[in-house]
C-alpha atoms as a PDB file:
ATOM      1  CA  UNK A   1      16.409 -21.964 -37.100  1.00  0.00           C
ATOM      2  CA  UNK A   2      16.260 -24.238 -33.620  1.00  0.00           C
ATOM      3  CA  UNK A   3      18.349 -21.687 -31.771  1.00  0.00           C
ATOM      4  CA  UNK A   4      15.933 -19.058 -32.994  1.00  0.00           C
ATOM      5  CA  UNK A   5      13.134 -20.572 -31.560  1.00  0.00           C
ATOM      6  CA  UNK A   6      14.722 -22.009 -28.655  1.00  0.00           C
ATOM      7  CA  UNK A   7      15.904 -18.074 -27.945  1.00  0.00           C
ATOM      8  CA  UNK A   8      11.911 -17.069 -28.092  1.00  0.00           C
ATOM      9  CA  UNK A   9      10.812 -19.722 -26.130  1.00  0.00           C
ATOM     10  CA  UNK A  10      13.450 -18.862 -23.353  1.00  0.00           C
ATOM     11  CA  UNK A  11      12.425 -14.986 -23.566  1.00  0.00           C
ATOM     12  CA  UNK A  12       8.728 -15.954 -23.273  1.00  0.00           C
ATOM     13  CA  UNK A  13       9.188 -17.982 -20.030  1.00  0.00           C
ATOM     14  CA  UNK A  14      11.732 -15.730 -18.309  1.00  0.00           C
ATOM     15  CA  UNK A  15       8.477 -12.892 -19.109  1.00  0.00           C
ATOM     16  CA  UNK A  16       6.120 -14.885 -17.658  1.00  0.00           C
ATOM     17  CA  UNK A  17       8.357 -15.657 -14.922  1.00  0.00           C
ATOM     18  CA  UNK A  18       9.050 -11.918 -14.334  1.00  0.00           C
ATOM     19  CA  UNK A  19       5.468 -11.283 -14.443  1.00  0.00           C
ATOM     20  CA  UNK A  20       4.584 -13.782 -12.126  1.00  0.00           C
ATOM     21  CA  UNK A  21       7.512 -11.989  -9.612  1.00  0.00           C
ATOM     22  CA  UNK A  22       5.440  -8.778 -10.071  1.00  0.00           C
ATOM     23  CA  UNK A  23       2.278  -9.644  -9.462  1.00  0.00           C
ATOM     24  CA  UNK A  24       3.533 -11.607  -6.315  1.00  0.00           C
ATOM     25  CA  UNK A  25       5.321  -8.081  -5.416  1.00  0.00           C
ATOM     26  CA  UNK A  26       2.095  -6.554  -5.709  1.00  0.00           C
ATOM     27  CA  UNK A  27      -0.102  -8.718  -3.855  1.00  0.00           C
ATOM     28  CA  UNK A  28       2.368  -8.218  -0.539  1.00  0.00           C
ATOM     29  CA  UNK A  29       2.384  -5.019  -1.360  1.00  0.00           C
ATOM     30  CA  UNK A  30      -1.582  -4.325  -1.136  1.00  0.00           C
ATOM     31  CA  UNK A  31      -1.408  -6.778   1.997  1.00  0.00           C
ATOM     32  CA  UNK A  32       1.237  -4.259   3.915  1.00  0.00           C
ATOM     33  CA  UNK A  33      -0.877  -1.310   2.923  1.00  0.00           C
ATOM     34  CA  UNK A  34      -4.254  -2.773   4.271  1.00  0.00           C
ATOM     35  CA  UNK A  35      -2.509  -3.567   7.340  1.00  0.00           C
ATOM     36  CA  UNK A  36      -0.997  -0.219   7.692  1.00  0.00           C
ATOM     37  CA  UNK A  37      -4.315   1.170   6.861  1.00  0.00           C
ATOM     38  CA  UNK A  38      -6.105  -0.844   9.168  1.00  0.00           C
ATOM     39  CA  UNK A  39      -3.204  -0.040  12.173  1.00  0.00           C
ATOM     40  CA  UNK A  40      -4.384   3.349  11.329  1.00  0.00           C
ATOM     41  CA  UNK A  41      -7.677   3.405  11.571  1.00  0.00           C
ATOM     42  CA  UNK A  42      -7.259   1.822  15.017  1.00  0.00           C
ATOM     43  CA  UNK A  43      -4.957   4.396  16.209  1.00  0.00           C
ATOM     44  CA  UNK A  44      -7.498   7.083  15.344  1.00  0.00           C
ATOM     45  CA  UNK A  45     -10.324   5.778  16.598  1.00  0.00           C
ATOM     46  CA  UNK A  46      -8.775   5.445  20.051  1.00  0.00           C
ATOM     47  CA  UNK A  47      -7.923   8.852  20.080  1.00  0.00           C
ATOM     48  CA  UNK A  48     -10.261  10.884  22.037  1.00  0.00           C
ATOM     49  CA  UNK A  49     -12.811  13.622  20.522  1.00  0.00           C
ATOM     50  CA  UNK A  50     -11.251  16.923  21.259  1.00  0.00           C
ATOM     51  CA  UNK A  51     -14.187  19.217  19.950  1.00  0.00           C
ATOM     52  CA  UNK A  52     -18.134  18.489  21.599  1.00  0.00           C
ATOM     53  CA  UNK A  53     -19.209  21.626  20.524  1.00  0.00           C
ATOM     54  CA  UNK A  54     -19.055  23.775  17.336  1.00  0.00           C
ATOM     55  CA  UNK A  55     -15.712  26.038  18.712  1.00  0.00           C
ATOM     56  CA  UNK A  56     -15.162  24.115  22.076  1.00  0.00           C
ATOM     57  CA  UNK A  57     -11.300  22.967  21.599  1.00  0.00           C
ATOM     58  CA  UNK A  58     -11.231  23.724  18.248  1.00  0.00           C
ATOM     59  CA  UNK A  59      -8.485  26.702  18.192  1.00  0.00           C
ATOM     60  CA  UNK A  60      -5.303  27.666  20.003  1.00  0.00           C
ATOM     61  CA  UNK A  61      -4.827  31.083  21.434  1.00  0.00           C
ATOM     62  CA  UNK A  62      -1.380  32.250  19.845  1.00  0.00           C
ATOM     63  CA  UNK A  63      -1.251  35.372  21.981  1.00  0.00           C
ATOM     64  CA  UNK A  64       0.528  35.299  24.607  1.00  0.00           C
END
């Protein structure tokens, strides 16, 4: 009966320890994303505005 309970008790902490490993996983995860997200945004707003008016710079002659 001992090594029955000692088997649980060893499956319940490597789960909590492998949950723990997710949720850390996760967490960087979400960080790299809102930094990529945020490198982003930056780029685009330092791109200039290509259209002032309605059709100004807004579409490419294909004919050539």
């Amino acid at each position: 009966m001992d090594a029955s309970v000692n088997n649980t008790v060893n499956s319940a902490l490597a789960l909590r320890d492998a949950n723990l490993m997710m949720e850390v996983q996760a967490s960087v995860t979400k960080k790299a994303i809102n930094a990529q997200a945020d490198s982003v945004a930056t780029l685009m707003q330092s791109l200039p505005v290509l259209a002032i008016d309605g059709t100004l710079g807004s579409r490419i002659n294909t004919h050539a």
